[in-house]
Protein backbone atom coordinates (compact mmCIF):
# COMPACT_ATOMS: atom_id res chain seq x y z
CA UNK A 1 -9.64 -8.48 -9.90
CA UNK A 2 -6.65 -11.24 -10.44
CA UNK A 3 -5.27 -12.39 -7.28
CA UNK A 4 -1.54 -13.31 -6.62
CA UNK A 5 -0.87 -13.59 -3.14
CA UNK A 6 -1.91 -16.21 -0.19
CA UNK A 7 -3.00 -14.84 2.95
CA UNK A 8 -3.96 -17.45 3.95
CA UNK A 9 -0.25 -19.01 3.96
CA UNK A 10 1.19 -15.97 4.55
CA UNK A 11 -0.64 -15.83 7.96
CA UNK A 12 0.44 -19.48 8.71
CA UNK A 13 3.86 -18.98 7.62
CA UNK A 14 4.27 -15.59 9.84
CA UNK A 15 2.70 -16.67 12.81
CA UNK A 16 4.70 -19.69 13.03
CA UNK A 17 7.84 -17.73 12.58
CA UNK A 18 7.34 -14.92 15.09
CA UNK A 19 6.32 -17.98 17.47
CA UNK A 20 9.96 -19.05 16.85
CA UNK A 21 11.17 -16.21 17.47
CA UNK A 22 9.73 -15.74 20.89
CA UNK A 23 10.67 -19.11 22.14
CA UNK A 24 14.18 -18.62 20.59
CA UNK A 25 14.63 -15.41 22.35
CA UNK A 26 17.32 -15.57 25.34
CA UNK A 27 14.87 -13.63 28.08
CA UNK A 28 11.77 -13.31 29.62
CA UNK A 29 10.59 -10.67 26.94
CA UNK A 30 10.48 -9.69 23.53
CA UNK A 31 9.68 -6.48 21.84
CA UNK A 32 8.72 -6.81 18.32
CA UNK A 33 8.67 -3.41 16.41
CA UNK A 34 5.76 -3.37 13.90
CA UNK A 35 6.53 -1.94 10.64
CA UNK A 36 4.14 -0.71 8.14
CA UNK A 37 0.11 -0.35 9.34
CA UNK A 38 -0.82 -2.98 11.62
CA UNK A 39 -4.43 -2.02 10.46
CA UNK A 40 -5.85 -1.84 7.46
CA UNK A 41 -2.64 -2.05 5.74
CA UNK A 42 -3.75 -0.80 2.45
CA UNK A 43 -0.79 -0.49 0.46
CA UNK A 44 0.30 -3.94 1.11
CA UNK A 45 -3.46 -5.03 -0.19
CA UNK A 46 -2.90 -3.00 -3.74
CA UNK A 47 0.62 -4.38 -4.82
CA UNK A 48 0.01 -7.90 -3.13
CA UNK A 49 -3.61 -8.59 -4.55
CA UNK A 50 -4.88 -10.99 -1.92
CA UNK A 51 -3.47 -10.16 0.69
CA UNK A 52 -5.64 -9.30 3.78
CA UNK A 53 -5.21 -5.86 5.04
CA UNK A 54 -5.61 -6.67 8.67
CA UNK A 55 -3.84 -9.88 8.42
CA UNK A 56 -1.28 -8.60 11.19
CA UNK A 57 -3.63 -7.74 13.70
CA UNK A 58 -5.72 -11.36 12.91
CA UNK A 59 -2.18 -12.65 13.59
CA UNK A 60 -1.89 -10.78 17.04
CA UNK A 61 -5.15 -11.99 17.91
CA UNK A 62 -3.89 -15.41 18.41
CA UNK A 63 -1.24 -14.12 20.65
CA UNK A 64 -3.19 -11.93 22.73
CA UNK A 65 -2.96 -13.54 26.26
CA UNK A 66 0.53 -13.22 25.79
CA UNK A 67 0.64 -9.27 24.68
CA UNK A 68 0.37 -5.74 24.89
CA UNK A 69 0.50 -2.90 22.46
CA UNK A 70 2.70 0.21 22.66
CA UNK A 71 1.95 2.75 20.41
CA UNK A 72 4.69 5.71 19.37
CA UNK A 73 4.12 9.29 17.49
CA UNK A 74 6.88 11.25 16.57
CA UNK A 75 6.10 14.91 17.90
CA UNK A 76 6.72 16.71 14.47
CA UNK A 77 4.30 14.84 12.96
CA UNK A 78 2.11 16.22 15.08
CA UNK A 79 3.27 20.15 14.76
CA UNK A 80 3.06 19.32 10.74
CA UNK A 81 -0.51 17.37 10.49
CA UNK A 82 1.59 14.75 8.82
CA UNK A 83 -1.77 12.99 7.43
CA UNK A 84 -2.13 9.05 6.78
CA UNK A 85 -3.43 9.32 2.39
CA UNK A 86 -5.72 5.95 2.91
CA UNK A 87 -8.05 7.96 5.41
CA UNK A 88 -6.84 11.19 4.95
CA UNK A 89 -6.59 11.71 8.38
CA UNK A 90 -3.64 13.13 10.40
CA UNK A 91 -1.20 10.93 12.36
CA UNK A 92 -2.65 12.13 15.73
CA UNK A 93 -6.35 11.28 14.55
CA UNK A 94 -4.61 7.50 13.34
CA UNK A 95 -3.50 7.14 16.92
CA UNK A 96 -6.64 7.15 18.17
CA UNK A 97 -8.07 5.24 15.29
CA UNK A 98 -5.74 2.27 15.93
CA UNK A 99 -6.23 2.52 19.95
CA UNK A 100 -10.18 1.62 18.63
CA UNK A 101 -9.28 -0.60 16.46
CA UNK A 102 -7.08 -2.67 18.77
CA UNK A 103 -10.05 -2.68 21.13
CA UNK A 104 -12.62 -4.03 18.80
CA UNK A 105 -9.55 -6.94 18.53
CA UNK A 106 -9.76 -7.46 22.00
CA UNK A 107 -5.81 -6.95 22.17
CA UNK A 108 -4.03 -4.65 25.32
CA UNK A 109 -3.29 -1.04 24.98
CA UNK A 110 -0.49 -0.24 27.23
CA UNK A 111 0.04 3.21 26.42
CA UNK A 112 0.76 6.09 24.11
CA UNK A 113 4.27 7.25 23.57
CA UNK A 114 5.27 10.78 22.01
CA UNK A 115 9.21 10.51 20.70
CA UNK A 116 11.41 13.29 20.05
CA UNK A 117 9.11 15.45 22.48
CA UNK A 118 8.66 19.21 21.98
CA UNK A 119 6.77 21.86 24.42
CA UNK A 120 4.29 22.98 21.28
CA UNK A 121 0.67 23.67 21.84
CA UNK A 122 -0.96 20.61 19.18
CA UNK A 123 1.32 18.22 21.40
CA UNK A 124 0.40 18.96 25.07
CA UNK A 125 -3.02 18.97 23.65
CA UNK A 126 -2.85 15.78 21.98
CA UNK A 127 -1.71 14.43 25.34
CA UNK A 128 -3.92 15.79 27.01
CA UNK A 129 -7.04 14.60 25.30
CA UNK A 130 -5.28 11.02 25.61
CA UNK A 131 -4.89 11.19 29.81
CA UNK A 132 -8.26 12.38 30.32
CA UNK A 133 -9.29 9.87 28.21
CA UNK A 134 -7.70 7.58 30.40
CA UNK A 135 -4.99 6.21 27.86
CA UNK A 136 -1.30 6.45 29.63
CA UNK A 137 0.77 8.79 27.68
CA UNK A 138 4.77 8.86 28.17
CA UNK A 139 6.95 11.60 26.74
CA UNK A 140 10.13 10.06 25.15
CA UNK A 141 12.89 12.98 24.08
CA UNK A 142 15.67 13.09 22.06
CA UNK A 143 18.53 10.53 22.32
CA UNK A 144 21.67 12.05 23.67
CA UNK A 145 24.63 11.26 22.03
CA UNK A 146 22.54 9.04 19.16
CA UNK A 147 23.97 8.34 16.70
CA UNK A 148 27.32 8.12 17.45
CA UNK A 149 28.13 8.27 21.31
CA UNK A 150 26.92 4.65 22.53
CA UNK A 151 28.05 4.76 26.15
CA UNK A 152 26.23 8.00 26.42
CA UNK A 153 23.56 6.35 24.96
CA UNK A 154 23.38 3.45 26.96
CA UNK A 155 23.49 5.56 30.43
CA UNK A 156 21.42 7.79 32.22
CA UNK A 157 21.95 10.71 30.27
CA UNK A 158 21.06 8.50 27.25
CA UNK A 159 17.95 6.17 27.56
CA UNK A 160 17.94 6.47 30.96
CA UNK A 161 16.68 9.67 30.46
CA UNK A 162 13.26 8.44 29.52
CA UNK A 163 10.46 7.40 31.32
CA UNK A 164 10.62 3.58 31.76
CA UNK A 165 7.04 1.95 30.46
CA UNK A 166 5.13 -0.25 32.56
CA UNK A 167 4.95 -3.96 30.71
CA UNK A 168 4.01 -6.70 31.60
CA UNK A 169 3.56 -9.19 29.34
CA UNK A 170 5.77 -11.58 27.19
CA UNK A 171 5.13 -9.83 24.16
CA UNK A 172 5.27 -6.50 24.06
CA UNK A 173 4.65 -4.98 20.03
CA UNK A 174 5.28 -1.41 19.37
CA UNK A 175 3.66 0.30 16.75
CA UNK A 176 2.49 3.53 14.89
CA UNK A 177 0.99 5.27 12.90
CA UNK A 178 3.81 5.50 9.67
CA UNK A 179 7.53 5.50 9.34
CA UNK A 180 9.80 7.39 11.51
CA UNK A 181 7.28 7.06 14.48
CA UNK A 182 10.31 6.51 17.21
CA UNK A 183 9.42 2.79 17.53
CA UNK A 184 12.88 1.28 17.12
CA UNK A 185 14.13 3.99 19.84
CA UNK A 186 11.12 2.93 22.14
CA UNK A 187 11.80 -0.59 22.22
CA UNK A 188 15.50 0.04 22.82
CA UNK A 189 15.08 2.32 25.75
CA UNK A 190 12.50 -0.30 27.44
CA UNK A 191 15.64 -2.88 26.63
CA UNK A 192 17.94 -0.49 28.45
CA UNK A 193 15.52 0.01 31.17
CA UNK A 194 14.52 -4.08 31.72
CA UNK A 195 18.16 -5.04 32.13
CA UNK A 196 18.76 -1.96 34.43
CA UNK A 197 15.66 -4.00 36.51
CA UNK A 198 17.12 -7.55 36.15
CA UNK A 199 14.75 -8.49 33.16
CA UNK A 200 16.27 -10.29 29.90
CA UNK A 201 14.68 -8.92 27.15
CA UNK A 202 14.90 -9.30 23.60
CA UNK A 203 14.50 -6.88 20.21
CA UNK A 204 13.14 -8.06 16.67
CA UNK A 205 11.41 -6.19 13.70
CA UNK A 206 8.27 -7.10 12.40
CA UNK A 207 8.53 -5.84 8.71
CA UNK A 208 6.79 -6.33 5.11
CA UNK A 209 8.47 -4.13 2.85
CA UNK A 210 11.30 -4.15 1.31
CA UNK A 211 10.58 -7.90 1.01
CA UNK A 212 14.19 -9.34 1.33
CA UNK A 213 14.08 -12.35 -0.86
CA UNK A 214 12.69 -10.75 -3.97
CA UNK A 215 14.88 -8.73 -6.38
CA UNK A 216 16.14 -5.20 -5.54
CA UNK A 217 14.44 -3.97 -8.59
CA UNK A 218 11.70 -5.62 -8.45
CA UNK A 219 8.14 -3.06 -8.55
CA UNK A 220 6.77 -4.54 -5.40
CA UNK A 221 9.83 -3.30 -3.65
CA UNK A 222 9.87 -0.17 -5.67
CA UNK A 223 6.65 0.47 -4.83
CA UNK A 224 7.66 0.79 -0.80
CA UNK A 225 10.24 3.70 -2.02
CA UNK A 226 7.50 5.42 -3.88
CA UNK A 227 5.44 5.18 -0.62
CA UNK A 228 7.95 6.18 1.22
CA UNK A 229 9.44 9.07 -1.36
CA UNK A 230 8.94 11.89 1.51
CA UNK A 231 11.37 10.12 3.88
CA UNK A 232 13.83 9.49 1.71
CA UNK A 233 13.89 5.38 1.54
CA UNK A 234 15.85 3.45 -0.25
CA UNK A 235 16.17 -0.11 -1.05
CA UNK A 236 19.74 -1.54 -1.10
CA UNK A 237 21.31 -4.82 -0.64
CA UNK A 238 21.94 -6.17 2.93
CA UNK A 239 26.00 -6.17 2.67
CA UNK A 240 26.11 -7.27 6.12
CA UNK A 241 23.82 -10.50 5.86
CA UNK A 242 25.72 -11.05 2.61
CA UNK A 243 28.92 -11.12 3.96
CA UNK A 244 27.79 -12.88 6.88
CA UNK A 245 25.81 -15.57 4.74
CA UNK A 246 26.35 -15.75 1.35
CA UNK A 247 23.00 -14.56 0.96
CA UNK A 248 21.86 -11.56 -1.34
CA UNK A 249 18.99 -10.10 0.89
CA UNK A 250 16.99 -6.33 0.44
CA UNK A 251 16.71 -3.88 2.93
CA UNK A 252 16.12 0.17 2.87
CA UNK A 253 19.03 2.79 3.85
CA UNK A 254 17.71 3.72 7.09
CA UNK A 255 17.79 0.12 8.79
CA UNK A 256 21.70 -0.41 7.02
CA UNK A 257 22.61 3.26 8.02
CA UNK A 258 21.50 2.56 11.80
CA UNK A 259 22.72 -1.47 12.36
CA UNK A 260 25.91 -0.88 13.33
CA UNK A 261 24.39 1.20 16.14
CA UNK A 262 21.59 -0.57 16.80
CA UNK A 263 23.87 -3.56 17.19
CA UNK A 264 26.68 -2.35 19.16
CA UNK A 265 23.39 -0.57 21.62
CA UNK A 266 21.91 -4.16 21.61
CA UNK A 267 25.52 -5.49 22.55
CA UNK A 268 26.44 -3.13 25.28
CA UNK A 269 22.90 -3.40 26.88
CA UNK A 270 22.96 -7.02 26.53
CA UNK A 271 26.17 -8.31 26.70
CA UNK A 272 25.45 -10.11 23.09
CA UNK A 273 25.68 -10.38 19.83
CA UNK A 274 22.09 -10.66 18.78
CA UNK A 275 22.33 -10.08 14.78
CA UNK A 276 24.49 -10.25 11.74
CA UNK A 277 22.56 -8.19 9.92
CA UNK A 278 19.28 -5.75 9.79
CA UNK A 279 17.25 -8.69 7.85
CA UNK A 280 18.68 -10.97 10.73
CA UNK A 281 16.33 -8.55 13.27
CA UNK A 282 13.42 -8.82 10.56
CA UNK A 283 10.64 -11.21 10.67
CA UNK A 284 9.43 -11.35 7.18
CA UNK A 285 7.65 -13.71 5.59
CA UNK A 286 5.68 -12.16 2.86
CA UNK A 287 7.71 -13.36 -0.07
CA UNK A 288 6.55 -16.65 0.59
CA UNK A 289 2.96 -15.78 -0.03
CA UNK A 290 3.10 -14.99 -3.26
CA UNK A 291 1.25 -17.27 -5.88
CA UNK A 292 1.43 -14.79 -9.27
CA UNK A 293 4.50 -12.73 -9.75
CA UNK A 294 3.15 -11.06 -12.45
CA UNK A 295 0.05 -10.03 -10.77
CA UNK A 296 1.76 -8.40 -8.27
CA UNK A 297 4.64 -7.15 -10.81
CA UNK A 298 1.68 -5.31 -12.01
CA UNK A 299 -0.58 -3.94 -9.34
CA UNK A 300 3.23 -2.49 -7.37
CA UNK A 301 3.56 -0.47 -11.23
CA UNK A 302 -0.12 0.59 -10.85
CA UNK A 303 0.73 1.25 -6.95
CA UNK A 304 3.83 3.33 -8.31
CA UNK A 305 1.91 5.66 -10.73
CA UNK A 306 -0.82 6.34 -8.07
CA UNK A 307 1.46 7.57 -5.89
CA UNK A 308 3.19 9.75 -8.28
CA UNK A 309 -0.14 11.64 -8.75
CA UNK A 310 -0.54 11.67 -4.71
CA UNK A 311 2.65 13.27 -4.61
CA UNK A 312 1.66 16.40 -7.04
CA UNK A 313 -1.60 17.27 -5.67
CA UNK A 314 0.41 17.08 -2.23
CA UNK A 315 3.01 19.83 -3.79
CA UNK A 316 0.40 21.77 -4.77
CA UNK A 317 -1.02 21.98 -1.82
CA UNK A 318 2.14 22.65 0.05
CA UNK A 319 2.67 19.37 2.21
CA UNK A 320 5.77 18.00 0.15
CA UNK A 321 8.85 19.43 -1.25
CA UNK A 322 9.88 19.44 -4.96
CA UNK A 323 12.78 16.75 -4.21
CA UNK A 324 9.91 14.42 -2.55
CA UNK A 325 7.99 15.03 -6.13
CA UNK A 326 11.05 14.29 -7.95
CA UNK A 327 11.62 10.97 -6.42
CA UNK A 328 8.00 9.94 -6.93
CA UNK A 329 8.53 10.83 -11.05
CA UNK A 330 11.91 8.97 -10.81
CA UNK A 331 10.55 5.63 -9.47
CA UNK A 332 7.48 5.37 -11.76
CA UNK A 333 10.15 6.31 -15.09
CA UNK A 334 11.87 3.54 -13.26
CA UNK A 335 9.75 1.10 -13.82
CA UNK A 336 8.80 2.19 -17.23
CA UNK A 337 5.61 3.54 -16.25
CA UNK A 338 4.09 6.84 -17.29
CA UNK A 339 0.86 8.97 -15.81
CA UNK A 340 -1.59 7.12 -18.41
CA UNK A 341 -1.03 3.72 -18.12
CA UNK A 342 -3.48 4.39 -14.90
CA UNK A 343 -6.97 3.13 -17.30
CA UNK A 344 -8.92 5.73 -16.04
CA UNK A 345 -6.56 9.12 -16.57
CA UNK A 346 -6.90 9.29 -19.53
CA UNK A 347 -10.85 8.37 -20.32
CA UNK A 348 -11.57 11.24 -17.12
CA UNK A 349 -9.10 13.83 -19.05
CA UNK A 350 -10.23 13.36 -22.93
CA UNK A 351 -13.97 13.39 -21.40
CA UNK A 352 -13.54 17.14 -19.83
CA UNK A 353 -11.45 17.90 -23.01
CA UNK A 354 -14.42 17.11 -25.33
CA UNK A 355 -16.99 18.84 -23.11
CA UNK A 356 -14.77 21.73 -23.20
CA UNK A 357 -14.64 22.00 -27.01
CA UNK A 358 -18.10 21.47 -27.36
CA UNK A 359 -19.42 24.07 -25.18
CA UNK A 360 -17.87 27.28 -23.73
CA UNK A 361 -20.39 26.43 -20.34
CA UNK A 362 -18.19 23.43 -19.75
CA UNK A 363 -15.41 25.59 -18.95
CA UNK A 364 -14.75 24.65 -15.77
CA UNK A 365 -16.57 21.08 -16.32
CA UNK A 366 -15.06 18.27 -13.63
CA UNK A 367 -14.99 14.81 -14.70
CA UNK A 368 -14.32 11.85 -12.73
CA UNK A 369 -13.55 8.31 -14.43
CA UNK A 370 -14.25 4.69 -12.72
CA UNK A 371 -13.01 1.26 -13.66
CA UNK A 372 -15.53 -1.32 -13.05
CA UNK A 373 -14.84 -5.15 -11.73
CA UNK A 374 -15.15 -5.69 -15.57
CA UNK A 375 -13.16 -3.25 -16.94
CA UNK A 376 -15.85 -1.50 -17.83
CA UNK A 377 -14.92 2.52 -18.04
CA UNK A 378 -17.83 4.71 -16.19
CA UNK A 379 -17.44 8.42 -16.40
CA UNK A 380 -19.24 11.73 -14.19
CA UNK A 381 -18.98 14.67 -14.65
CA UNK A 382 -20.05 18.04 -12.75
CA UNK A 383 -23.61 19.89 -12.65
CA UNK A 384 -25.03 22.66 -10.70
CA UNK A 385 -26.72 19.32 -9.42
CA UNK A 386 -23.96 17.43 -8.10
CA UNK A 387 -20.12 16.89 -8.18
CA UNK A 388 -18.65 14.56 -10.37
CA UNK A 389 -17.54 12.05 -7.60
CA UNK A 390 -21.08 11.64 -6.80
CA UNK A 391 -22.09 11.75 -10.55
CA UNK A 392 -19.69 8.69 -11.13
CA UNK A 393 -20.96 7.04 -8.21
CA UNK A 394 -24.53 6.73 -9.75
CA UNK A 395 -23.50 6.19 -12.65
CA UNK A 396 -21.56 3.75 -11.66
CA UNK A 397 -23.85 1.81 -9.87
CA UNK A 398 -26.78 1.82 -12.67
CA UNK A 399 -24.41 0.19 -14.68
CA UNK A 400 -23.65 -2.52 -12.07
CA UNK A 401 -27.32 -2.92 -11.35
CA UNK A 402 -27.88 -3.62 -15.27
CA UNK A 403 -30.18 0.09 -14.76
CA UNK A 404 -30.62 2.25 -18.11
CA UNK A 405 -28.17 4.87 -18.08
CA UNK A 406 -31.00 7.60 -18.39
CA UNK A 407 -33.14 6.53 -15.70
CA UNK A 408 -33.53 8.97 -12.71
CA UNK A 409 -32.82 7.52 -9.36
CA UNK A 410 -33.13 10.64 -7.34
CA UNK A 411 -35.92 12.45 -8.17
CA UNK A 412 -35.90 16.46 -9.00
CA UNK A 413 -37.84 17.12 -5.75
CA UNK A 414 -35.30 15.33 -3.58
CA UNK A 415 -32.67 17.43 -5.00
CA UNK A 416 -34.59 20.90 -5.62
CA UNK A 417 -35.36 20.16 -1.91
CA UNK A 418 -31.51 19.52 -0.13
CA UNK A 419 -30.26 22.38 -2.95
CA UNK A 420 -32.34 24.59 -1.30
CA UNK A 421 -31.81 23.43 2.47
CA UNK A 422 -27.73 23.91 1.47
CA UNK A 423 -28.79 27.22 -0.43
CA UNK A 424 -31.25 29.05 1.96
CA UNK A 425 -30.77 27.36 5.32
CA UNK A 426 -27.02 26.37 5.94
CA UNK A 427 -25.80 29.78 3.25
CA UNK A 428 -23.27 27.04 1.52
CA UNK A 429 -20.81 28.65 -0.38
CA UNK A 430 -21.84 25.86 -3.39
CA UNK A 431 -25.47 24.57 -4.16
CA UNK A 432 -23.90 21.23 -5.84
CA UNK A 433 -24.38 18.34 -3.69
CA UNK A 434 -21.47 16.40 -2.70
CA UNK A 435 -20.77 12.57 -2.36
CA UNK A 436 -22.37 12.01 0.92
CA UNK A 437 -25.22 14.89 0.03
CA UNK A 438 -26.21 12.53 -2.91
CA UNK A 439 -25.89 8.91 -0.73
CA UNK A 440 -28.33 10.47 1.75
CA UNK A 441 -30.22 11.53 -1.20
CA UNK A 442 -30.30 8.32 -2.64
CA UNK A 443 -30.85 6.35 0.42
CA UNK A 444 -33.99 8.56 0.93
CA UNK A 445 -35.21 7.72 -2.75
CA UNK A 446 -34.57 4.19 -2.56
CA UNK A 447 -37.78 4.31 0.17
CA UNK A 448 -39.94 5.28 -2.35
CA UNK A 449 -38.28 3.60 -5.63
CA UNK A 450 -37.22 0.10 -5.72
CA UNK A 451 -34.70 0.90 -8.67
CA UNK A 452 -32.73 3.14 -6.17
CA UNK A 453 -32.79 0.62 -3.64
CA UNK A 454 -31.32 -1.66 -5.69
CA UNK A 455 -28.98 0.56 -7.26
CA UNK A 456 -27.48 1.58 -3.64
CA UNK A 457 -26.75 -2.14 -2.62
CA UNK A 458 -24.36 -2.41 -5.65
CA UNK A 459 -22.27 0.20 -3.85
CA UNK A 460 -20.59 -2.01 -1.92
CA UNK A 461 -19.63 -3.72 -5.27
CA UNK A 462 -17.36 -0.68 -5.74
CA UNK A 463 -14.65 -1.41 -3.37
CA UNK A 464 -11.03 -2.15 -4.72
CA UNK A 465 -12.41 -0.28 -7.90
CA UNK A 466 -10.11 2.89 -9.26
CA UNK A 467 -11.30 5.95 -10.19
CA UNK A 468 -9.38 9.30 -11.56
CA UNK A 469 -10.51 13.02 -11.49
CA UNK A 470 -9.77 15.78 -13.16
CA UNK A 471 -9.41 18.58 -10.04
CA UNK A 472 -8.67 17.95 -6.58
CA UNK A 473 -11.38 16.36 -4.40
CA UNK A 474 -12.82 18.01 -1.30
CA UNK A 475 -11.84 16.42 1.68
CA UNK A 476 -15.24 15.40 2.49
CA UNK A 477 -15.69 13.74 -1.31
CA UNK A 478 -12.19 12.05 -0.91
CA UNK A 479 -13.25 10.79 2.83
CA UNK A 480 -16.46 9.07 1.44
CA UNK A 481 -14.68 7.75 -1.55
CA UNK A 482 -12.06 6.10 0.57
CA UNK A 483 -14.62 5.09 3.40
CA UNK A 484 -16.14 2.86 0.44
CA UNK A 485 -13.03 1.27 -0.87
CA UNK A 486 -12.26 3.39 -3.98
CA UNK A 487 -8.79 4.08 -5.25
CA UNK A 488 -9.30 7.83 -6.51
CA UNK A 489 -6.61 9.69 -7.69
CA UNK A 490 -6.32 13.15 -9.04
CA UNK A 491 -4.73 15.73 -11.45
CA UNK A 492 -3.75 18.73 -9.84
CA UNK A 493 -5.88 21.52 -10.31
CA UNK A 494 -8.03 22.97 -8.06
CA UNK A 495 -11.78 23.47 -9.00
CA UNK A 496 -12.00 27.46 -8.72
CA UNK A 497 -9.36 30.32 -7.97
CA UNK A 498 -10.97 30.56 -4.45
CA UNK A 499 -8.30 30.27 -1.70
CA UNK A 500 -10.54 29.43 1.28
CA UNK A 501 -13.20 27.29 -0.22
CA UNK A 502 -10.72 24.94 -2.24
């Protein structure tokens, strides 16, 4: 596990610049629009090894007398159960995920916005749980007159149109839960709305990726496109801070497509000219913490293929189109990078092959490969006993606890037992126990056998480790493999012809 990033200096180094910003800023308020995952910003942790997934809400922490969060989901997202891949949970479930998570921070929730509002059932209900919940939930709807029309815009019929949003602190970030959220649209309508009031207010854009001040092509940047592949981003160089500087600097099309707007909006609700250019609005310091280049060259090219594979077990099960797909295969030829340069494709893929060819039972054999911390290559595969997640996962964790690969740590009474509870009690469609199935299992053993004990306190040595499997996951398997830290990727295939139980 080579590290080559700081986050410890990147944390110094933001902190001190978004301070600068806010005492720089001509008004009595700033909004700062949070791109990327304010929590557990996992992405950012695989192609900057080192880096500290919550380092952004640590940094808020420090600033928390002085703000309060706004959080924006686009409707559609909604409709769609556009689903977040590190939790595999959908946006609307993320919401409320980062509404607990900013709690356990101690930091202010002001309220929930939904942008680009539609009358659909999954919304109103969505709000609904929210108010009786006693979270403040504001419908936002679509801009008229956006893109082009800015004194429609900027006027009642515009952002006037909106609900104005209670604030009152300095600081005022607005997040969500992925890209396209309606966050930049939020924070201009509360501008609109403040000066309507008397209040100077100011706009800037907390962002990570594209990092401007490495190389267009470089895989760390190419890596956001990949990650980004269903909404079409891509990287470019910042012609306006170029021309206005001297200064090559990367940005993505969406933020050069809407400056012009954004700055004549900012302009005409202002009265000035804030920016010269999008990576002028961007606070952005993340370059800076990087110690290895190579290190992180590699892990973005590793980030790159793993979402490649993401992308065609989402088009097989229907969530992406083919041009999304496309774009994903694109960016990882782009960086020279093929499916099995992943280390654990192709062990997981030539294990099933040879269990195939040795016996006509292992048909429809599963196999799962794990890297270790060591490099070490630990393969599972599927049994009427167990799945070959949870296979792996023992196996794995003998081999960490220095435990003979034979050895038994669940014994064939604790499994004949929850087979038949599954079997005869709950009629499961599949007697094999699943991931969680054979931690319970396993955490009932280690009671009675010190070996399994052991063995189930090395699980924790598992996190950050990457695994590959041969058929598409459950979601219940995938949900236990991500809850402990595992990067697990798949081929697409599903496990049986069944429609339903796939």
């Amino acid at each position: 596990m080579k590290i080559g990033f700081s986050a410890e200096k990147y944390i110094e180094e933001q902190s001190k610049y978004i301070r600068e910003r806010i005492s720089h800023a001509s008004g009595e308020r700033l909004y700062l629009e949070f791109g990327g995952k304010l929590v557990h910003d996992k992405h950012a942790a695989r192609v900057l090894p080192g880096f500290d997934e919550n380092a952004k809400v640590k940094l808020l922490q420090r600033l928390k007398d002085e703000a309060e969060i706004i959080i924006c989901i686009y409707a559609g997202d909604i409709t769609t159960s556009k689903t977040r891949h590190d939790f595999g949970i959908t946006y609307d479930l993320e919401v409320l995920r980062l509404i607990d998570n900013f709690r356990r921070y101690d930091l202010q929730i002001n309220s929930v916005v939904v942008t680009r509002y539609e009358d659909a059932p999954a919304v109103n209900m969505f709000i609904n749980k929210l108010e009786r919940r006693g979270i403040r939930t504001y419908k936002h709807f679509f801009t008229k007159g956006y893109p082009t029309d800015v004194d429609t815009i900027v006027s009642d019929e515009g952002y006037g149109a909106n609900s104005y949003i209670e604030v009152t602190k300095p600081l005022v970030v607005v997040t969500g839960p992925g890209g396209g959220s309606g966050k930049l649209a939020t924070c201009l309508s509360q501008l609109y709305h403040d000066y309507r009031r008397g209040i100077r207010a100011n706009y800037a854009k907390f962002e990570t990726f594209p990092i401007w001040n490495l190389p267009l092509k470089h895989p760390v940047n190419i890596a956001y496109e990949a990650a980004t592949a269903d909404l079409k981003d891509v990287n470019q160089i910042d012609s306006y801070h170029l021309e206005a500087y001297g200064v090559p600097a990367v940005n993505y099309n969406r933020d050069m497509e809407v400056f012009p707007v954004v700055r004549r909006i900012i302009e005409k609700i202002t009265g000035e000219a804030l920016y010269q250019s999008p990576t002028d609005m961007g606070v952005n310091r993340a370059g800076f913490g990087i110690t290895d280049d190579e290190v992180c060259r590699e892990a973005a090219c590793q980030e790159i293929i793993r979402r490649y594979l993401i992308a065609k077990v989402d088009y097989k099960k229907g969530k992406i189109s083919e041009s999304s797909l496309e774009r994903s295969e694109l960016l990882m030829k782009e960086v020279g990078m093929e499916v099995e340069d992943r280390p654990v494709v192709l062990p997981a893929r030539e294990y099933a092959e040879q269990k195939r060819e040795c016996d006509s039972r292992y048909e429809n054999v599963v196999v799962m490969a794990m890297e270790m911390p060591d490099g070490k290559i630990i393969t599972g595969r599927s049994s009427r006993r167990m799945v070959a997640a949870a296979a792996v996962l023992l196996n794995s964790i003998k081999y960490l606890a220095g435990l003979p690969d034979g050895m038994l740590l669940i014994t064939k009474q604790v499994f004949d037992a929850m087979q038949k509870m599954k079997d005869e009690v709950l009629r499961s469609d599949r007697s094999s126990l699943t991931c969680e199935e054979v931690l319970i299992a396993l955490t009932v053993s280690g009671t009675q056998n010190p070996a399994a004990e052991y063995a189930a306190r090395k699980l924790a040595e598992l996190r950050g480790c990457k695994a590959h499997c041969t058929a598409i996951l459950s979601d219940q398997d995938e949900q236990v493999l991500q809850s402990l830290g595992i990067d697990v990727t798949c081929d697409p295939e599903y496990v049986t012809t069944n429609l339903y139980t796939n």
